[in-house]
PDB file of N, CA and C in Angstrom:
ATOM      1  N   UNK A   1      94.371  67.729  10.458  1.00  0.00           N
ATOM      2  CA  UNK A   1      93.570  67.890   9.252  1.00  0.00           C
ATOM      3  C   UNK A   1      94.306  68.839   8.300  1.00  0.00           C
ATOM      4  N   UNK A   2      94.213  68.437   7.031  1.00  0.00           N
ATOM      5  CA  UNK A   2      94.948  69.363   5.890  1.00  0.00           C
ATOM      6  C   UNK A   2      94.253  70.416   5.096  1.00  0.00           C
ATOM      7  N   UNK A   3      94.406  71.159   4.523  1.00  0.00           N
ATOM      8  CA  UNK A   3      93.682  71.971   4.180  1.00  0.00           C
ATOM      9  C   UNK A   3      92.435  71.502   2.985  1.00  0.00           C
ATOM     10  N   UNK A   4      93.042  70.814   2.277  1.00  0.00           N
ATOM     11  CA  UNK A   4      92.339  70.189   1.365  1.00  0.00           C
ATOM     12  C   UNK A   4      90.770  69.652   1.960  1.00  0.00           C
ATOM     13  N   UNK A   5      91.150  68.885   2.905  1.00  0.00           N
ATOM     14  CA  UNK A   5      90.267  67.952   3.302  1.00  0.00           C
ATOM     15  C   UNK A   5      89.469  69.306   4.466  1.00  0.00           C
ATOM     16  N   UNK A   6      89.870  70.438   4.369  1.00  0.00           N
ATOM     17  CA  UNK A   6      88.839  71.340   5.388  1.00  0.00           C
ATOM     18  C   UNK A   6      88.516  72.117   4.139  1.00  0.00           C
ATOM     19  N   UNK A   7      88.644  72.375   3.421  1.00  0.00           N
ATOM     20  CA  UNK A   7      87.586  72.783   1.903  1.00  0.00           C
ATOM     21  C   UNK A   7      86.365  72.020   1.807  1.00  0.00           C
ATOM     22  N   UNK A   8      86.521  70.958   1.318  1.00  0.00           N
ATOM     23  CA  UNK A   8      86.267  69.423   1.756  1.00  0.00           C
ATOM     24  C   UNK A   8      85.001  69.388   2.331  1.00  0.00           C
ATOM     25  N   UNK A   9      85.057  69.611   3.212  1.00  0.00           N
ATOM     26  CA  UNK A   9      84.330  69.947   4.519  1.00  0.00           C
ATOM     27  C   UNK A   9      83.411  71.033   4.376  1.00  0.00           C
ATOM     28  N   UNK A  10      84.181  72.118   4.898  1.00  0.00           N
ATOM     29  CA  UNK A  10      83.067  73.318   4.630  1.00  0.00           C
ATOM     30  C   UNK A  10      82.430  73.723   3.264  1.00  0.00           C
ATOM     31  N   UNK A  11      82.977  73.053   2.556  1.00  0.00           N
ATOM     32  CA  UNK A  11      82.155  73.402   1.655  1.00  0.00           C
ATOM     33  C   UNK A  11      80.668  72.406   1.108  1.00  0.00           C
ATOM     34  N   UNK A  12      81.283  71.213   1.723  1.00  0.00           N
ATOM     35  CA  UNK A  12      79.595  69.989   2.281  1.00  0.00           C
ATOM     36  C   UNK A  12      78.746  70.926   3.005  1.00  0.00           C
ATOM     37  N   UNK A  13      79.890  71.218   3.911  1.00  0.00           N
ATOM     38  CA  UNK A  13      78.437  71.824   5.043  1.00  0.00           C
ATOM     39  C   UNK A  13      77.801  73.187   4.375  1.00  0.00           C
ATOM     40  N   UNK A  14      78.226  73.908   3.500  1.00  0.00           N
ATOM     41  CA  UNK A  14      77.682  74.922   3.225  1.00  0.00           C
ATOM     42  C   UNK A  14      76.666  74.461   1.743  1.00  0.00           C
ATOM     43  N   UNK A  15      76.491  73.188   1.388  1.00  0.00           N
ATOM     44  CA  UNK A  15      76.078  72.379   0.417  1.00  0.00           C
ATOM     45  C   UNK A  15      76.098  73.133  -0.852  1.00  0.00           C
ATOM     46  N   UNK A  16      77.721  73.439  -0.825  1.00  0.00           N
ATOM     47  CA  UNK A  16      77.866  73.788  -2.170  1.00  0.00           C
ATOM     48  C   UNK A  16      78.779  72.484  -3.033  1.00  0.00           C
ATOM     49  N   UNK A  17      78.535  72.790  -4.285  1.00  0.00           N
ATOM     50  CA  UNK A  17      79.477  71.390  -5.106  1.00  0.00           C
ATOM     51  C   UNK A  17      80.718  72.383  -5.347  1.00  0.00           C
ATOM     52  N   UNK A  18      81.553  71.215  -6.237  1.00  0.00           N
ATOM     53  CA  UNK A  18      82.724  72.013  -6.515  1.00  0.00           C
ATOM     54  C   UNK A  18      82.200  73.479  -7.822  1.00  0.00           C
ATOM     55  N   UNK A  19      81.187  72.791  -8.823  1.00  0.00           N
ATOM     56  CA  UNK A  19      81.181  73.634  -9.664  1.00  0.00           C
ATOM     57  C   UNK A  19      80.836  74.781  -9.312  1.00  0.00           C
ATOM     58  N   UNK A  20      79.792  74.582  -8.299  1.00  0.00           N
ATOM     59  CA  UNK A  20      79.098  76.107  -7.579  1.00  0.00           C
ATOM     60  C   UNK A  20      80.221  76.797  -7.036  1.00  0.00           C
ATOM     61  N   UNK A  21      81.125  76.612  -5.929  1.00  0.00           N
ATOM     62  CA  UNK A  21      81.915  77.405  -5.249  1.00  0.00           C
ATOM     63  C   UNK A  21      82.965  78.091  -6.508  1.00  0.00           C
ATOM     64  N   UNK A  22      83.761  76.910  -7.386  1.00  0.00           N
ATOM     65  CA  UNK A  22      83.907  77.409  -8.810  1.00  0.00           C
ATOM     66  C   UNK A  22      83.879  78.619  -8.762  1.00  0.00           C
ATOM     67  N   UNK A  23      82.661  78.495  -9.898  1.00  0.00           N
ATOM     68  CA  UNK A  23      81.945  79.892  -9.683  1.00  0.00           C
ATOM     69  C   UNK A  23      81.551  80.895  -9.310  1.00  0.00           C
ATOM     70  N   UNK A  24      81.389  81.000  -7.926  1.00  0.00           N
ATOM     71  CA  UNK A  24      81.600  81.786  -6.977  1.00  0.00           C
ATOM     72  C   UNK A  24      82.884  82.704  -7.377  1.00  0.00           C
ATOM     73  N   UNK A  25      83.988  81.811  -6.990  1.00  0.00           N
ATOM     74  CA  UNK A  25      85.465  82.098  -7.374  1.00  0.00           C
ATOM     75  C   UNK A  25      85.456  82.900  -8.404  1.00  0.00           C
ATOM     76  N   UNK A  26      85.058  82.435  -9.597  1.00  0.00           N
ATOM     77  CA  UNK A  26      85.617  82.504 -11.383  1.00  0.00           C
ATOM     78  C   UNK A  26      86.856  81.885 -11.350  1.00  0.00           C
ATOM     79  N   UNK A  27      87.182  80.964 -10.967  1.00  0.00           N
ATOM     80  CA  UNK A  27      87.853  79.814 -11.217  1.00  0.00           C
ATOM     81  C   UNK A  27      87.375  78.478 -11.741  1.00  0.00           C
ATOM     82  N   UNK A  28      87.922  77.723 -12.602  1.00  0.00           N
ATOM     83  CA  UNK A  28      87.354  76.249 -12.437  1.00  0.00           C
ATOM     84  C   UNK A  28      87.429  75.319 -11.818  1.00  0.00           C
ATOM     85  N   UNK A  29      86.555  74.757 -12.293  1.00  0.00           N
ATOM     86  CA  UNK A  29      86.408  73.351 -11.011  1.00  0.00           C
ATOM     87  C   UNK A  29      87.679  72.334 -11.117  1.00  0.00           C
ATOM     88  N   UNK A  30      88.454  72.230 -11.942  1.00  0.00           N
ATOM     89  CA  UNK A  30      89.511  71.440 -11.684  1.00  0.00           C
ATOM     90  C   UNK A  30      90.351  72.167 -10.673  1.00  0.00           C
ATOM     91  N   UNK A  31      90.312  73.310 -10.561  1.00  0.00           N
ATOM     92  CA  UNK A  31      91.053  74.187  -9.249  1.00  0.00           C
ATOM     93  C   UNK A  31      90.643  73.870  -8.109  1.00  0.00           C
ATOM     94  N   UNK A  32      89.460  73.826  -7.442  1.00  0.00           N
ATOM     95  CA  UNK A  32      88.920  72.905  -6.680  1.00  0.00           C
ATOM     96  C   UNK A  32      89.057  72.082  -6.455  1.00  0.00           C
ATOM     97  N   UNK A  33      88.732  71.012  -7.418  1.00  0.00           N
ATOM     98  CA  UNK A  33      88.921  69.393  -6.844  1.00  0.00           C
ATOM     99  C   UNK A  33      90.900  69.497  -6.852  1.00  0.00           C
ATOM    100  N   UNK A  34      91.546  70.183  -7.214  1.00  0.00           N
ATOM    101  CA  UNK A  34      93.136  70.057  -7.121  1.00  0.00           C
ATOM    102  C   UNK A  34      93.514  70.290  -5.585  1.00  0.00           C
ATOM    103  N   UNK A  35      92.743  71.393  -5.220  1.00  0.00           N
ATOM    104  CA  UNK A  35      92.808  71.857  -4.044  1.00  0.00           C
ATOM    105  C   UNK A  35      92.575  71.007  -3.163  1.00  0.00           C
ATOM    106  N   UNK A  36      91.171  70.334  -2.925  1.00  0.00           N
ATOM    107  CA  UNK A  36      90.796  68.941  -2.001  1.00  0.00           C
ATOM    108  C   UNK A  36      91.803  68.085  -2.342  1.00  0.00           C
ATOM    109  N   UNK A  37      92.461  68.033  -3.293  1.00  0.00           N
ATOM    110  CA  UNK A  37      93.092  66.917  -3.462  1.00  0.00           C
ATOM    111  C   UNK A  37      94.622  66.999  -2.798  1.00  0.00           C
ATOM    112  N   UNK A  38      94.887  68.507  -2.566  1.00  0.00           N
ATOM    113  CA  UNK A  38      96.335  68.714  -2.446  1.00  0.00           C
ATOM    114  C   UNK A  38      97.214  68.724  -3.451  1.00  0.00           C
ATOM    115  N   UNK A  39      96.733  68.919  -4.628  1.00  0.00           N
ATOM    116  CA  UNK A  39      97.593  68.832  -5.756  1.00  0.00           C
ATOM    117  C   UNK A  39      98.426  70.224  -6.131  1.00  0.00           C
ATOM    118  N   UNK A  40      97.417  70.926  -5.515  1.00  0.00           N
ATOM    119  CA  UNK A  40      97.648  72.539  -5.726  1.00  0.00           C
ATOM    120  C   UNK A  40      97.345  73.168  -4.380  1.00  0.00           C
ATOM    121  N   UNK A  41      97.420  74.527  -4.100  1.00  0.00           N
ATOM    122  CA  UNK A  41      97.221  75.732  -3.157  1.00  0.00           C
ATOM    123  C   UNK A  41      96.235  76.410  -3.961  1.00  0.00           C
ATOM    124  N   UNK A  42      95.444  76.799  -2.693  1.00  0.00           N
ATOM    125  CA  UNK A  42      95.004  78.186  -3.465  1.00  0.00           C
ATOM    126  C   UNK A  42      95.515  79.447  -2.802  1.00  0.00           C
ATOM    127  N   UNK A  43      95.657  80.305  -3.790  1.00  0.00           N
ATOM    128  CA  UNK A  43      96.297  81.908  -3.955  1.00  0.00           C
ATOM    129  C   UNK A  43      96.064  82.274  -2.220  1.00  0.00           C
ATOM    130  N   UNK A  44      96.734  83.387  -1.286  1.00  0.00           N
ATOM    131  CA  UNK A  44      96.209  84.038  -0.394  1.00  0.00           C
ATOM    132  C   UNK A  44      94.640  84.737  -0.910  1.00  0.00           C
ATOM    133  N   UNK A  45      94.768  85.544  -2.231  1.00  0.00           N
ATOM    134  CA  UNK A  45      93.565  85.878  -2.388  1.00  0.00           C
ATOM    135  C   UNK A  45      92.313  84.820  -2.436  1.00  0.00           C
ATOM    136  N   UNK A  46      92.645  84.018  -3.032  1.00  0.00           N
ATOM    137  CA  UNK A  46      91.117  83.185  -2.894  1.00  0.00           C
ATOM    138  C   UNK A  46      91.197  81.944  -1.434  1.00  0.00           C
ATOM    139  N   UNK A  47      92.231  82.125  -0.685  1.00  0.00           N
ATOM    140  CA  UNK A  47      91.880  81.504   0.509  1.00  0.00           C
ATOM    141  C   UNK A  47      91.125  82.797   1.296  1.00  0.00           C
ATOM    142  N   UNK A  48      90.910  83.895   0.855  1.00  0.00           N
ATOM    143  CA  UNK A  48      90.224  84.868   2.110  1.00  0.00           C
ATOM    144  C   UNK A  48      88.676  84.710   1.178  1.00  0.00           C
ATOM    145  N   UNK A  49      88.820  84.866  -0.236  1.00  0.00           N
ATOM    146  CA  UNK A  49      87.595  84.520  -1.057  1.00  0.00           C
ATOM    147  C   UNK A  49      86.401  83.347  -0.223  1.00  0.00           C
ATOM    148  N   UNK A  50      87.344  82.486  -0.204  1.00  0.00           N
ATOM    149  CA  UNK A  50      86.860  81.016  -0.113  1.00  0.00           C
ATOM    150  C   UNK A  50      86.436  81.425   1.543  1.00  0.00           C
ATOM    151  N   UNK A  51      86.967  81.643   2.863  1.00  0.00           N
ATOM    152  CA  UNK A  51      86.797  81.891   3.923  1.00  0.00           C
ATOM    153  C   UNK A  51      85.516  82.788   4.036  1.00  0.00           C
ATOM    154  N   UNK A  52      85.014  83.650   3.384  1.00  0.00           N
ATOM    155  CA  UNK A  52      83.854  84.612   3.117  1.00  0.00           C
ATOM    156  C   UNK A  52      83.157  84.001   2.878  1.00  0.00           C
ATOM    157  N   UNK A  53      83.087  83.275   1.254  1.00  0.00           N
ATOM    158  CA  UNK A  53      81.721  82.130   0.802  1.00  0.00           C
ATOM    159  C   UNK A  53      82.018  80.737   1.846  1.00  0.00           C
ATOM    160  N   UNK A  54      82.777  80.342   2.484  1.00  0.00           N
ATOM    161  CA  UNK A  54      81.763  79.392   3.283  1.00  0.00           C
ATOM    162  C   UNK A  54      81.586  79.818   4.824  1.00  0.00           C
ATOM    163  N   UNK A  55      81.673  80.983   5.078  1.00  0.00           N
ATOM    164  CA  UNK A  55      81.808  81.733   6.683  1.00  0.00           C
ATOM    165  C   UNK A  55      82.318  81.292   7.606  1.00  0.00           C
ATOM    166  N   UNK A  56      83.343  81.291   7.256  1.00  0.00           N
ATOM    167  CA  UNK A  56      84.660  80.720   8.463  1.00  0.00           C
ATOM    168  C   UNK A  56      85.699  81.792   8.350  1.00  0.00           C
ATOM    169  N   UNK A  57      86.340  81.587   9.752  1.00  0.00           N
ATOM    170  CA  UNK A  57      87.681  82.730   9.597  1.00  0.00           C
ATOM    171  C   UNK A  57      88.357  81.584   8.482  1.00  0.00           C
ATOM    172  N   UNK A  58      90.282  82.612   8.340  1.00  0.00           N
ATOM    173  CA  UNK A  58      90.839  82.055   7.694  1.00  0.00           C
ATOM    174  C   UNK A  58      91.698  80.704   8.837  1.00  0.00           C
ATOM    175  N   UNK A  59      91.578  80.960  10.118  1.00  0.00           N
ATOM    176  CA  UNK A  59      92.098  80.410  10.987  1.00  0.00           C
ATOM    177  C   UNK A  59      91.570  78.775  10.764  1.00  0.00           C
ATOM    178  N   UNK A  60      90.168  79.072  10.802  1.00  0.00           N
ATOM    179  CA  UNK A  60      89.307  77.648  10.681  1.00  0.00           C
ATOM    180  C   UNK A  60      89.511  77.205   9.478  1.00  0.00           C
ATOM    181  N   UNK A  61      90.094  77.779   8.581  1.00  0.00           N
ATOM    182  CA  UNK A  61      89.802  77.274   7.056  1.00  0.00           C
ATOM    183  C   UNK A  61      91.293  76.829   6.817  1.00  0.00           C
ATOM    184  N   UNK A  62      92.063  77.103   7.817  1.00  0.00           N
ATOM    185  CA  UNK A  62      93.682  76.478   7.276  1.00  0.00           C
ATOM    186  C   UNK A  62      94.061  74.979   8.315  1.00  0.00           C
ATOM    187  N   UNK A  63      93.402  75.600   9.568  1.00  0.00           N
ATOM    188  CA  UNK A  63      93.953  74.546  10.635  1.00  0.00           C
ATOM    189  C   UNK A  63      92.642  73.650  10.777  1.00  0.00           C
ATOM    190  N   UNK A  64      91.058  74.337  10.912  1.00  0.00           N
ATOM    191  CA  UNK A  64      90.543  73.011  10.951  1.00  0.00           C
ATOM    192  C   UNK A  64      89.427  73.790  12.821  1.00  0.00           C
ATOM    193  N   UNK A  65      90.822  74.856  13.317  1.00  0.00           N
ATOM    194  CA  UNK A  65      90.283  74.985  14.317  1.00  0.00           C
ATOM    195  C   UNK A  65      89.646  76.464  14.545  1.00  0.00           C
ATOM    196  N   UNK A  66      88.549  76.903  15.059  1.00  0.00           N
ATOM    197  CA  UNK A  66      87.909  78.221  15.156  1.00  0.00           C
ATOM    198  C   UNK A  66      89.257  79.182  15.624  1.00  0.00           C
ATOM    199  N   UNK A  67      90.195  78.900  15.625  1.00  0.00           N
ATOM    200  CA  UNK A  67      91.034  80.407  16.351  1.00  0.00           C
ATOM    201  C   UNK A  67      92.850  79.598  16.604  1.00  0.00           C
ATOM    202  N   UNK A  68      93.647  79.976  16.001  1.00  0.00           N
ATOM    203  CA  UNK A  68      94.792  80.086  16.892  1.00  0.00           C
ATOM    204  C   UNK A  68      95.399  80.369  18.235  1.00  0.00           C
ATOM    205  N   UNK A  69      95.590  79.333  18.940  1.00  0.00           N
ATOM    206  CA  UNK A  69      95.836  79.597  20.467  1.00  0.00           C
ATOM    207  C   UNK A  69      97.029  79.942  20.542  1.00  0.00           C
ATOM    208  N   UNK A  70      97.794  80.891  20.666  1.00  0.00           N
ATOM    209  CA  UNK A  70      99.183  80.879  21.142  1.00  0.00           C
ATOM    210  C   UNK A  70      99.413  80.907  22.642  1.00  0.00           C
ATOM    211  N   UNK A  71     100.323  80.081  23.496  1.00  0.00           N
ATOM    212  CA  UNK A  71     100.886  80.784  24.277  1.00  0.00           C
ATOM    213  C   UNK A  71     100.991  81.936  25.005  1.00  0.00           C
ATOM    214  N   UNK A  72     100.883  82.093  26.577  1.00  0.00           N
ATOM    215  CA  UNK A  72     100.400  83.193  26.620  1.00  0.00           C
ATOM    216  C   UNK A  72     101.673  84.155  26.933  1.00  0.00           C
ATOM    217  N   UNK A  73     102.885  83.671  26.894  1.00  0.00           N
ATOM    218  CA  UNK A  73     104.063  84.218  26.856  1.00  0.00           C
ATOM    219  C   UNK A  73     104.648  84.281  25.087  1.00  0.00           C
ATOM    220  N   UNK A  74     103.915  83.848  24.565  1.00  0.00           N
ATOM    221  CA  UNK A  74     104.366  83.698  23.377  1.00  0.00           C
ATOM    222  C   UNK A  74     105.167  84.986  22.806  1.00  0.00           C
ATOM    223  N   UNK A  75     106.451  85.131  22.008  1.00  0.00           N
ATOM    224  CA  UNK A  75     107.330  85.769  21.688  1.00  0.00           C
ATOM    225  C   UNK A  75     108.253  86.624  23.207  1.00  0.00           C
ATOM    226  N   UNK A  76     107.475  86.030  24.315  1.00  0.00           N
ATOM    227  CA  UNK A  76     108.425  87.056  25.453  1.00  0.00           C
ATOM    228  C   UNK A  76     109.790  86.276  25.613  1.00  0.00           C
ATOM    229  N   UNK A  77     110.686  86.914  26.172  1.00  0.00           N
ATOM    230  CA  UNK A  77     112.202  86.547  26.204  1.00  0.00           C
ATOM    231  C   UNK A  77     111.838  85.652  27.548  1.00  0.00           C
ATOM    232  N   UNK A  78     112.553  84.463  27.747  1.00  0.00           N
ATOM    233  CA  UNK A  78     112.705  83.521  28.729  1.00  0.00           C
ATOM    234  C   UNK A  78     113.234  83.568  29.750  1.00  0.00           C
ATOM    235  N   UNK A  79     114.143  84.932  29.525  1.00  0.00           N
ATOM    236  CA  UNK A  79     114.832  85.334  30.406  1.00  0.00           C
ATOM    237  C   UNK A  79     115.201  86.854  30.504  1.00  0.00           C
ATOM    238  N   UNK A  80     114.964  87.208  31.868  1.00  0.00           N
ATOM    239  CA  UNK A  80     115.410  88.888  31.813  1.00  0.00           C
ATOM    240  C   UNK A  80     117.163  89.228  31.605  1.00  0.00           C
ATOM    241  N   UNK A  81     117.642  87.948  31.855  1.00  0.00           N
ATOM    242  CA  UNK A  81     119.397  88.428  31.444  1.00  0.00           C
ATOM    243  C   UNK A  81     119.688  89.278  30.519  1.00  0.00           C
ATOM    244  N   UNK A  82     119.061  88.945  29.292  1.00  0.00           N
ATOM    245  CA  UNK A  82     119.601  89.973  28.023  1.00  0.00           C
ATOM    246  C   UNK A  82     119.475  91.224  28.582  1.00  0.00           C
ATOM    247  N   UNK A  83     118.197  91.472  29.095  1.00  0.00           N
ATOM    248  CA  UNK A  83     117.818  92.643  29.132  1.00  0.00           C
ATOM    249  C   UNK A  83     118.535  93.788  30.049  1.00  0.00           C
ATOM    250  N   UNK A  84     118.922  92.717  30.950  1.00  0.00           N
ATOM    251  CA  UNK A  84     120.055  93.509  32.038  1.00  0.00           C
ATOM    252  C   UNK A  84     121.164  93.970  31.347  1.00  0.00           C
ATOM    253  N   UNK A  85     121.558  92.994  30.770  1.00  0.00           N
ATOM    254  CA  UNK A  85     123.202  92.794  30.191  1.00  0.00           C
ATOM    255  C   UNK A  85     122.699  94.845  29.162  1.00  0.00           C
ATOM    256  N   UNK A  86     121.775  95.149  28.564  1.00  0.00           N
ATOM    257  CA  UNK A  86     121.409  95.506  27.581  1.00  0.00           C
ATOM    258  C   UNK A  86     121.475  97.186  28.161  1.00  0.00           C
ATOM    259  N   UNK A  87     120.578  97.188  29.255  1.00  0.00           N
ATOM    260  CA  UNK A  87     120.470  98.362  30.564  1.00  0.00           C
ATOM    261  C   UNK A  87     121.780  98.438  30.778  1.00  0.00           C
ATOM    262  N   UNK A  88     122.801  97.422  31.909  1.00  0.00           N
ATOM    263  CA  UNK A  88     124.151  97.626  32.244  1.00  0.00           C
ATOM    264  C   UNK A  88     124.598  98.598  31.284  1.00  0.00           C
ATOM    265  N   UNK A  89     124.752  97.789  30.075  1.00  0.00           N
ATOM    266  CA  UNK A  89     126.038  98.439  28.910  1.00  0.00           C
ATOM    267  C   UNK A  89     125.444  99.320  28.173  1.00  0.00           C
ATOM    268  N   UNK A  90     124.313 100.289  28.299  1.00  0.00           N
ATOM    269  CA  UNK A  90     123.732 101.361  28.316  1.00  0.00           C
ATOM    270  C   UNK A  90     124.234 102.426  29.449  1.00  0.00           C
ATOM    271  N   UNK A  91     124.245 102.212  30.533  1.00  0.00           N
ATOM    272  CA  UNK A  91     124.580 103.067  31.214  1.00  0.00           C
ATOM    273  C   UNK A  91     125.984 103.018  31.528  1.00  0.00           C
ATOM    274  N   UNK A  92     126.708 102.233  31.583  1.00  0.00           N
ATOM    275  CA  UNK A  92     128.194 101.744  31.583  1.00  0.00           C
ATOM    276  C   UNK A  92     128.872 103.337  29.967  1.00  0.00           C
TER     277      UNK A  92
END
């Protein structure tokens, strides 16, 4: 799912139109419907805006899903070699 089409979305379910959320914003509604459409982005600031008025994290409001799962090794080294090599030629 794209972002557009999860605006899209939460913002049905929160039964707002484009002009209302708009507003909300102080943006116009062609910013909106650009946005559903993918024609445009909206700013970091009004993607946390927009995440507040329809009560979703920003997680749910980019991917679609309540939370980012990473990996539970995620960023660890694959291997302790470096780390030896790193110790060795430290004390070497």
């Amino acid at each position: 799912m794209n972002l557009g089409k999860n605006i899209v979305k939460y913002r049905q379910k929160n039964q707002l139109s484009q002009e209302q959320l708009a507003e909300a914003l102080n943006i116009s509604r062609q910013s909106i419907s650009k946005w559903e459409t993918g024609e445009n982005l909206p700013s970091i600031d009004n993607l946390i805006s927009l995440s507040g008025l329809l009560n979703i994290s920003l997680d749910e409001l980019i991917t679609g899903a309540p939370y980012l799962h990473f990996p539970f090794a995620y960023g660890r080294p694959k291997s302790r070699f470096p780390q030896l090599l790193l110790i060795l030629g430290m004390t070497l």
